[in-house]
Structures are given as structure tokens and as C-alpha cells.
N, C-alpha and C. Protein backbone atom coordinates (compact mmCIF):
# COMPACT_ATOMS: atom_id res chain seq x y z
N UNK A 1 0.86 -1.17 0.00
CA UNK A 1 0.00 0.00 0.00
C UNK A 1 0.90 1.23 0.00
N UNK A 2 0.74 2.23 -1.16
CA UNK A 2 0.99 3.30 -0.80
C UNK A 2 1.04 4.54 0.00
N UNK A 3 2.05 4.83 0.74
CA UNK A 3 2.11 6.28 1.40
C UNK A 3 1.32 7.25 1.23
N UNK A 4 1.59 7.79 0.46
CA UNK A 4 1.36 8.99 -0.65
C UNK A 4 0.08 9.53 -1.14
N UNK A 5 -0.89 10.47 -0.82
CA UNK A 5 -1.82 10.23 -1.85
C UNK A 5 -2.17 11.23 -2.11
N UNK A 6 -2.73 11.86 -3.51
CA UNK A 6 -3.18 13.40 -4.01
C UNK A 6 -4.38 13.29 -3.48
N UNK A 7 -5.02 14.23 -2.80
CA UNK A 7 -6.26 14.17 -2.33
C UNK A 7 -7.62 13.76 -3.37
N UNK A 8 -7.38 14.12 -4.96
CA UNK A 8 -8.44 13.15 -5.94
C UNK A 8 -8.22 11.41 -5.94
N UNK A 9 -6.91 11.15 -5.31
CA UNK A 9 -6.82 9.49 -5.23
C UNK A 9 -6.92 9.34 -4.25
N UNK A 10 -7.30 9.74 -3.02
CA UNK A 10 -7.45 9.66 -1.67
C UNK A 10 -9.23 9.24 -1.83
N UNK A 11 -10.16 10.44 -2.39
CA UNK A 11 -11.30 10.33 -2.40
C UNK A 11 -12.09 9.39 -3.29
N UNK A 12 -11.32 8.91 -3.96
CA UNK A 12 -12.01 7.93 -5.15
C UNK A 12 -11.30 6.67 -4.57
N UNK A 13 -10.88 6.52 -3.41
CA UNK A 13 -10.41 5.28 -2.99
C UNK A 13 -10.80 4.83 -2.03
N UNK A 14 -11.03 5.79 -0.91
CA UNK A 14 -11.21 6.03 0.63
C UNK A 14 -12.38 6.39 0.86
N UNK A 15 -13.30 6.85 -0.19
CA UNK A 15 -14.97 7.03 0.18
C UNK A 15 -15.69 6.04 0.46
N UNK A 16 -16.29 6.16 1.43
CA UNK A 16 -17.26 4.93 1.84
C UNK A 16 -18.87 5.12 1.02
N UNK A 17 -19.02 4.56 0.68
CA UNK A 17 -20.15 4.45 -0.73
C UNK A 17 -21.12 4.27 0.21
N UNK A 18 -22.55 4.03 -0.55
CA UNK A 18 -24.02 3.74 -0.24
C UNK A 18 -23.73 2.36 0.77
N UNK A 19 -23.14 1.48 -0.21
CA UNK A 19 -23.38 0.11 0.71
C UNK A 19 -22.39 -0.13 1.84
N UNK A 20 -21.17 0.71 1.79
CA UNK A 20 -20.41 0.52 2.93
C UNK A 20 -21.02 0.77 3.86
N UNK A 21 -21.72 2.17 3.88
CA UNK A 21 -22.41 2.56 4.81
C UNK A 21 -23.78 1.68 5.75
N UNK A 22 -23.90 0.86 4.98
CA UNK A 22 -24.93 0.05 5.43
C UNK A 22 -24.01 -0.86 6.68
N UNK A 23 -23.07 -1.56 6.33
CA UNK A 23 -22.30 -2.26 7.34
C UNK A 23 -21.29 -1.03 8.35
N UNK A 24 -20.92 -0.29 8.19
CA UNK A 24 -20.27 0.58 9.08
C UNK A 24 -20.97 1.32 9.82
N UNK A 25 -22.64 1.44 9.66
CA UNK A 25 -23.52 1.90 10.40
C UNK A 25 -24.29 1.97 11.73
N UNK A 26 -23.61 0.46 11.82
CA UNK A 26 -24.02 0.01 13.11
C UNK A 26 -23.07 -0.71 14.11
N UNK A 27 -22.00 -0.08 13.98
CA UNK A 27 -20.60 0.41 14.38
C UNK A 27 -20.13 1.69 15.13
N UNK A 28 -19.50 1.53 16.50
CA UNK A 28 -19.31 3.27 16.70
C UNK A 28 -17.77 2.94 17.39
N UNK A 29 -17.04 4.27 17.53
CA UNK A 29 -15.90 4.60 17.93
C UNK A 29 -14.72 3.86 17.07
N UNK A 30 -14.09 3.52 17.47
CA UNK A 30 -12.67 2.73 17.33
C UNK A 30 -13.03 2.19 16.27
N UNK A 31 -13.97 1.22 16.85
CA UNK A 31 -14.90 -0.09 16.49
C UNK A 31 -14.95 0.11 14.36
N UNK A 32 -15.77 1.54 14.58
CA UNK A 32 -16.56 1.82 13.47
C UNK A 32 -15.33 2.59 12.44
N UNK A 33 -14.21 3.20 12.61
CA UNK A 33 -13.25 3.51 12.24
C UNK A 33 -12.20 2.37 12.03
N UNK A 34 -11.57 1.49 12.30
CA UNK A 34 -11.11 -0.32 12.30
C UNK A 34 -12.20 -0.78 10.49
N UNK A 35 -13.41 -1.00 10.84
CA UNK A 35 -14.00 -1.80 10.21
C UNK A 35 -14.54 -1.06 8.90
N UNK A 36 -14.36 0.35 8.54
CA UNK A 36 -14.11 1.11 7.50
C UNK A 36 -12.81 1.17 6.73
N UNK A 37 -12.03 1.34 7.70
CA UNK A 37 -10.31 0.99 6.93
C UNK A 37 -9.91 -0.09 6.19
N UNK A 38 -10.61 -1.23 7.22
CA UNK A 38 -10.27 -2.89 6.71
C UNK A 38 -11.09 -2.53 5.09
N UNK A 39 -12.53 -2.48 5.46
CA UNK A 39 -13.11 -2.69 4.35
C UNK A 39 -12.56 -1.21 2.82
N UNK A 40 -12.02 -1.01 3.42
CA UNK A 40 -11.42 0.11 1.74
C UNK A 40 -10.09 -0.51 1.70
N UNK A 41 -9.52 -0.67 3.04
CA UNK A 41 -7.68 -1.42 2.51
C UNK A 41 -8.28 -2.92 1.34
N UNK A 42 -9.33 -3.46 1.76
CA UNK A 42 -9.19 -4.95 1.19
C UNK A 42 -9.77 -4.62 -0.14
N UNK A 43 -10.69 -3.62 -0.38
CA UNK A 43 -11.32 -3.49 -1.77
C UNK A 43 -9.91 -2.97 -2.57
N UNK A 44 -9.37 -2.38 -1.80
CA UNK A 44 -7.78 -1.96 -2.89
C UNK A 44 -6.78 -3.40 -2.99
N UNK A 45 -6.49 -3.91 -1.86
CA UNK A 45 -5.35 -5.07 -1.89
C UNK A 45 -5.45 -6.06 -2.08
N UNK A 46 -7.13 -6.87 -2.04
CA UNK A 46 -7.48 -7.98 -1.63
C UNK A 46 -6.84 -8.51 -0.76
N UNK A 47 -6.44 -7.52 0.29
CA UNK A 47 -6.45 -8.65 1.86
C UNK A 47 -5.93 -7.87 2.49
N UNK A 48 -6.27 -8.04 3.88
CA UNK A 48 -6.66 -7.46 5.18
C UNK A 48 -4.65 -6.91 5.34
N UNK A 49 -5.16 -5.94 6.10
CA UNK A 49 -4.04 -5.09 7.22
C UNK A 49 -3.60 -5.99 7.87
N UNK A 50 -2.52 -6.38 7.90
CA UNK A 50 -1.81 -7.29 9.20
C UNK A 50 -1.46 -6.09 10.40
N UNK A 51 -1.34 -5.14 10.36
CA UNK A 51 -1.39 -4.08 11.60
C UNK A 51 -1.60 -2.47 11.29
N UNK A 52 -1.61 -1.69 12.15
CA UNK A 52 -1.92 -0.64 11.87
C UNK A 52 -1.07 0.55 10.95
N UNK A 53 0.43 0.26 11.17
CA UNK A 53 1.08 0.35 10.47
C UNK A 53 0.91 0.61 8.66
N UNK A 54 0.15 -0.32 8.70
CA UNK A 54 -0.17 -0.41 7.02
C UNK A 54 -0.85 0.34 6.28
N UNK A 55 -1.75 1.37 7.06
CA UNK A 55 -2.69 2.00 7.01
C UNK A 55 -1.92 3.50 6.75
N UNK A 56 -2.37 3.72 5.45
CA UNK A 56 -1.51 5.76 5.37
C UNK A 56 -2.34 6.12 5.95
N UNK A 57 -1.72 7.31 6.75
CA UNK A 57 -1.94 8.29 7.54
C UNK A 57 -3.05 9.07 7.12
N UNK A 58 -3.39 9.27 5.89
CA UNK A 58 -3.81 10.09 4.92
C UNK A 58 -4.88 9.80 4.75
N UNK A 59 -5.37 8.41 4.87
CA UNK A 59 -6.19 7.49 4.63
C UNK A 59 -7.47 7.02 5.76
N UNK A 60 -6.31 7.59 7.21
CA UNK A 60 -6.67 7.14 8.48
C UNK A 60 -8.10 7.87 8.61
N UNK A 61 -7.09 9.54 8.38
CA UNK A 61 -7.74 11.33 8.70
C UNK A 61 -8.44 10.97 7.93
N UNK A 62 -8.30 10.69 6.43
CA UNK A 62 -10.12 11.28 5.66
C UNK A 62 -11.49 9.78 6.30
N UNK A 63 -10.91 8.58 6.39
CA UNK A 63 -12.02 7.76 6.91
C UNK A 63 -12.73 8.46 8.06
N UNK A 64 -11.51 8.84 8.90
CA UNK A 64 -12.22 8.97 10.09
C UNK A 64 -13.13 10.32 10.03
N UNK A 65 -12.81 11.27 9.42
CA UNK A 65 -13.61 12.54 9.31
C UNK A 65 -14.99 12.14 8.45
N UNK A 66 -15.66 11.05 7.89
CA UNK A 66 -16.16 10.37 6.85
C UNK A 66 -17.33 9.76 8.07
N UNK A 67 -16.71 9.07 8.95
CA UNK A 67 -17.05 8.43 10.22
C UNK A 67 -17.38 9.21 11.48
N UNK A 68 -16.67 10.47 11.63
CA UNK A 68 -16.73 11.14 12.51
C UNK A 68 -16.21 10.33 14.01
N UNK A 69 -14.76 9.96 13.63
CA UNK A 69 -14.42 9.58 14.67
C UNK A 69 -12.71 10.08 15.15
N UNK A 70 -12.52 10.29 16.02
CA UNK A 70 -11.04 10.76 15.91
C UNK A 70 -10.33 9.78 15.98
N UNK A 71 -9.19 10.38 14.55
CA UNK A 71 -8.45 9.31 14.28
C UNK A 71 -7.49 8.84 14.87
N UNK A 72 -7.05 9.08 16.22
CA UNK A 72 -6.84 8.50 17.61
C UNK A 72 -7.11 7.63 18.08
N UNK A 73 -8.17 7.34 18.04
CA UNK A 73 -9.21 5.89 18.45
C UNK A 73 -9.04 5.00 17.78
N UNK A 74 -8.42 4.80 16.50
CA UNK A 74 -7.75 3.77 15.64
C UNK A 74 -6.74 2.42 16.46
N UNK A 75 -6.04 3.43 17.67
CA UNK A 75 -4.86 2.82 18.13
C UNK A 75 -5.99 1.83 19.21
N UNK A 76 -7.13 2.37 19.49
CA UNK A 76 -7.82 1.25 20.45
C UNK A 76 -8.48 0.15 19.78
N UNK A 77 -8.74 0.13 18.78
CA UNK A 77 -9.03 -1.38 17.73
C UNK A 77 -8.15 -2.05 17.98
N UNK A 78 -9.25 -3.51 18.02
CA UNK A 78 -8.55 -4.48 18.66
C UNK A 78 -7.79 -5.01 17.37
N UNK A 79 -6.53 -5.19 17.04
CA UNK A 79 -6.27 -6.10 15.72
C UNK A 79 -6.09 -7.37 16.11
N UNK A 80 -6.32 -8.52 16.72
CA UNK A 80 -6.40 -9.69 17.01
C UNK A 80 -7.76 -9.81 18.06
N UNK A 81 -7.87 -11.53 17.91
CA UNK A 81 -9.08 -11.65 18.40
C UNK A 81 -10.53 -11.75 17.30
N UNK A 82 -11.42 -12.23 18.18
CA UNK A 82 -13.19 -12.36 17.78
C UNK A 82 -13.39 -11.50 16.83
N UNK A 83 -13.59 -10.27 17.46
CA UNK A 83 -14.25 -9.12 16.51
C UNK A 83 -13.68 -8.69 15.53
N UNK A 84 -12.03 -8.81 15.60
CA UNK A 84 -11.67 -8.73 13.56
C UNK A 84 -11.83 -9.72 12.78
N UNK A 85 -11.67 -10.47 13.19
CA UNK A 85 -12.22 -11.72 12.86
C UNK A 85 -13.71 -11.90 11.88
N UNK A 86 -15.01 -11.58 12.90
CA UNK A 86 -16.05 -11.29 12.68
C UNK A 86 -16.13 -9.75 11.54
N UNK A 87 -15.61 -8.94 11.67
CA UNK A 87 -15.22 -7.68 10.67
C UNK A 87 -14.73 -8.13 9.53
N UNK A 88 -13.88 -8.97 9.60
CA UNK A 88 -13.30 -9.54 8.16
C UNK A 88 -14.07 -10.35 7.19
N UNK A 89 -14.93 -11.19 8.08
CA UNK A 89 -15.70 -12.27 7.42
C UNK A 89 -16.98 -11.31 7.17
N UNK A 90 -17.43 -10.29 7.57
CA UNK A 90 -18.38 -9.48 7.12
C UNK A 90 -18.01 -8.38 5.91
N UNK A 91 -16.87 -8.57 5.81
CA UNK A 91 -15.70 -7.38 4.61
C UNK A 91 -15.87 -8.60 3.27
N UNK A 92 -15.89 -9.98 3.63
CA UNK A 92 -15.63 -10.84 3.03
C UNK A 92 -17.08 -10.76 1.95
N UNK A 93 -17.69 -11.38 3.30
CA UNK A 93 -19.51 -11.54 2.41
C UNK A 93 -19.55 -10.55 1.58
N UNK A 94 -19.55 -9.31 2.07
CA UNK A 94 -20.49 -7.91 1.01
C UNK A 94 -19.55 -7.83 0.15
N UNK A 95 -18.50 -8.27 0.42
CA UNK A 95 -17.69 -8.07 -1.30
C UNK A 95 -17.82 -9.47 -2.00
N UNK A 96 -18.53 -10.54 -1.96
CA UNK A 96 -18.29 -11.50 -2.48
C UNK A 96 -17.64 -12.62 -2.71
N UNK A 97 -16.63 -12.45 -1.31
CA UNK A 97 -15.30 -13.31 -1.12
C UNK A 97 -15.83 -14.64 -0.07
N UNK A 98 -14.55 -15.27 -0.27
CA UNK A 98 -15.30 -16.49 0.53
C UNK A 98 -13.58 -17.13 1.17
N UNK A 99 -13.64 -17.69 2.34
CA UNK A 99 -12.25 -18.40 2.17
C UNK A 99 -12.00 -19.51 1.44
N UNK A 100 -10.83 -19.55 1.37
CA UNK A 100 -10.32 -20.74 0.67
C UNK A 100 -10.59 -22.27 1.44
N UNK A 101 -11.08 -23.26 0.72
CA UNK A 101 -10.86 -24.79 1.87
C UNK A 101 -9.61 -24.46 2.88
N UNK A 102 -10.14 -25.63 4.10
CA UNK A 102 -8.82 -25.75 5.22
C UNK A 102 -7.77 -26.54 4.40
N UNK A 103 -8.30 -27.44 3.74
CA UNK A 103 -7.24 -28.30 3.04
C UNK A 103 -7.75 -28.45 1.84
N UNK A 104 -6.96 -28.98 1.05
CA UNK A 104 -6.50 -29.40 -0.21
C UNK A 104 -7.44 -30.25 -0.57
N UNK A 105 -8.37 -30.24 -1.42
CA UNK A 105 -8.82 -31.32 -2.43
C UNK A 105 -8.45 -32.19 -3.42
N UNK A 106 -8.59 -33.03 -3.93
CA UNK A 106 -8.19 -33.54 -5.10
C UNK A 106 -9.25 -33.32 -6.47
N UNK A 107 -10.36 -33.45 -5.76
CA UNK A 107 -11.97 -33.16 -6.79
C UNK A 107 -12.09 -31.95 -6.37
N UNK A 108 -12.75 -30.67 -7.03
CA UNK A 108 -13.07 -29.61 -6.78
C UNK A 108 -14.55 -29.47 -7.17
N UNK A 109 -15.36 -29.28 -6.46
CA UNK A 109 -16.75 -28.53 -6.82
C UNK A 109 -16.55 -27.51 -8.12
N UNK A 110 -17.97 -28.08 -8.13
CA UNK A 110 -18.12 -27.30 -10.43
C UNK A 110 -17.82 -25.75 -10.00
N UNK A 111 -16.60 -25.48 -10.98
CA UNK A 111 -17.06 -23.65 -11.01
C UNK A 111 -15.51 -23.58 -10.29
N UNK A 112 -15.08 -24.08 -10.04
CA UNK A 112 -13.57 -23.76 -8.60
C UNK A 112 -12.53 -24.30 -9.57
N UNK A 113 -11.31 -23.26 -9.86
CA UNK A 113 -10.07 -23.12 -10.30
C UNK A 113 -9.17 -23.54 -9.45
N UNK A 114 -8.32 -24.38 -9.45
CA UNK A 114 -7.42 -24.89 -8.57
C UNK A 114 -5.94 -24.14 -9.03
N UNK A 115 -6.04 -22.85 -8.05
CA UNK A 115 -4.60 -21.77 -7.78
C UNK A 115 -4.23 -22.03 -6.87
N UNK A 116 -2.85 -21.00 -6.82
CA UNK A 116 -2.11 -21.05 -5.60
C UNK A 116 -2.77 -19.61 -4.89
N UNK A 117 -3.71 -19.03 -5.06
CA UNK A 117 -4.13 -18.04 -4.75
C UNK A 117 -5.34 -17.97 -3.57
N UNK A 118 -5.50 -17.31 -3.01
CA UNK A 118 -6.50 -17.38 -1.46
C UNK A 118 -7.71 -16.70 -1.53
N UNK A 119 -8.25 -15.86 -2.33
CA UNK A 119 -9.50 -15.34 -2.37
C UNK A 119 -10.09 -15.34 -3.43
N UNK A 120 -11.44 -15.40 -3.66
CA UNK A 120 -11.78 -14.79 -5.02
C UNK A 120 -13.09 -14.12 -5.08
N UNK A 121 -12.97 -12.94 -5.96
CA UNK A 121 -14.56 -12.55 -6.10
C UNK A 121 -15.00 -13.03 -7.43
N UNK A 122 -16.76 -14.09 -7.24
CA UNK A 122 -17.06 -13.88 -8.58
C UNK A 122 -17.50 -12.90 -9.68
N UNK A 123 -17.27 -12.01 -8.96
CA UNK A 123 -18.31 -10.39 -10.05
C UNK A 123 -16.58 -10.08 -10.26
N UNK A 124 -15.57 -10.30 -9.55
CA UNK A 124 -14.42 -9.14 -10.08
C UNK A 124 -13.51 -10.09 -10.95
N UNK A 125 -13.47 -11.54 -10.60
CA UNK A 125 -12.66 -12.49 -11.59
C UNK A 125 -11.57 -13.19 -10.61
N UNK A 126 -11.08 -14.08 -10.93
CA UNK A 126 -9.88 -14.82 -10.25
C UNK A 126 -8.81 -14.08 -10.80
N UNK A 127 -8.15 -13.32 -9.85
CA UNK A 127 -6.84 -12.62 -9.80
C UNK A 127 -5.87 -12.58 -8.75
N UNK A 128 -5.11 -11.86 -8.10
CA UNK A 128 -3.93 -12.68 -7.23
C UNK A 128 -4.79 -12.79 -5.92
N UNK A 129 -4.44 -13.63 -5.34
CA UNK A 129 -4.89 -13.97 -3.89
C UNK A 129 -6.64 -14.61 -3.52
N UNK A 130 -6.76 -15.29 -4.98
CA UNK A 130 -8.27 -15.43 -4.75
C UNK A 130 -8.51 -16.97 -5.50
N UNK A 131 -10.01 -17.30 -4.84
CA UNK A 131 -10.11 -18.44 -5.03
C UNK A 131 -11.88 -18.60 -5.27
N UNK A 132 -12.30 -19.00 -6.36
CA UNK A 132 -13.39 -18.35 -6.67
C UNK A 132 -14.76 -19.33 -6.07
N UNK A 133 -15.50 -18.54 -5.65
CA UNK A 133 -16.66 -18.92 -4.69
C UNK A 133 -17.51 -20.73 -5.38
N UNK A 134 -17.54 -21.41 -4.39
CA UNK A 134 -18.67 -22.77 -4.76
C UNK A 134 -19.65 -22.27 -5.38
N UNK A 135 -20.24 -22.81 -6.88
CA UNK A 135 -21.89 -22.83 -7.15
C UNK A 135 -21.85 -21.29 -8.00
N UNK A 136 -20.67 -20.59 -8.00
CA UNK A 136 -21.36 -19.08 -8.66
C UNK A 136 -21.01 -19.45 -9.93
């Protein structure tokens, strides 16, 4: 993830749309600032923040002003544990993602590409880190 951002690539990246808003809505503090970031870092990277670190600065300030939360309260999200957990797998659903099997198959259900890759959306295509959903 990039540092850096001109404030027109900040806003066409970092805006939380109609439907984000539906899941970040019923979310507050830390909580609701955490689970906005995840969900715009993963629509850019396909896959989650391993820490806070990862997150531009730039990126932090406009979510959180978006959220109305100070972007201070970032450092109290929990990054391990239940509730990212539960945040991720809800980042997962509304974008269409699914995890990958625990293990390895030999037969694959109709529709499933056998990559070395970990996620997949069916509306966006099998591309790096993806693994495309049972039955779509």
C-alpha cells in the first residue's frame, strides 16, 4: 500500500459508498473507524491489514472525518481476536469473497479453479490472492 496520496486518489479510494455505509452503520468509535479501513484497505489489496502500520496516515484522517471519529481511536481497535475476525468475514460476504478450503482437495466442486491463490470474487474475476466462490 501506498504512502502517498493526491487528495483526488485519496477520495475515489477512501470514500465509503451507499453500501459501505450500510455495514459501518451500526458500528461506533474505534470499532466503526477499524472496520471502515479494513473494508477500503481490502477493496484496494485484496487482503486485510496485518497491523496498523499499514494503514496511510492520509487514509486514516479522511475515513475517520467520513465516520466522525477521531483518528486517535484507531490505536484502540482491537487487531487480534473475535471481533476482527467477525469484521473480516463481514468485509468478506459484502464483497463477495469467501475463504479458501482448510485443506487441499483432489476433486473440486463445479465452477472452482485450482490456484495457488487465497481469495476470489465472482463479479471481479480470479486474480492474485483469490479463489473463486462454490456454485457461482
Amino acid at each position: 500500500m501506498r504512502r502517498e496520496w493526491e487528495p483526488e486518489e485519496l477520495i475515489a479510494a477512501w470514500t465509503l459508498l451507499d453500501g459501505d455505509w450500510d455495514l459501518v452503520g451500526n458500528k461506533t468509535g474505534a470499532t466503526r473507524l477499524g472496520f471502515g479501513l479494513l473494508l477500503k484497505f481490502f477493496e484496494q489489496e485484496g487482503r486485510f491489514p496485518r497491523h496498523v502500520g499499514e494503514l496511510p496516515k492520509a487514509a486514516v484522517d479522511y475515513v475517520a472525518g467520513q465516520v466522525k471519529v477521531d483518528a486517535a481511536l484507531l490505536a484502540e481497535y482491537d487487531w487480534s481476536g473475535r471481533s476482527i475476525e467477525r469484521h473480516r468475514a463481514q468485509v468478506r460476504q459484502a464483497l463477495g469473497f469467501r475463504e479458501r478450503p482448510g485443506r487441499m482437495r483432489t476433486r473440486w466442486p463445479s465452477g472452482w479453479r485450482t490456484t495457488s491463490a487465497r481469495w476470489c470474487s465472482p463479479t471481479r474475476g480470479c486474480g492474485r490472492r483469490c479463489w473463486p466462490a462454490a456454485g457461482r
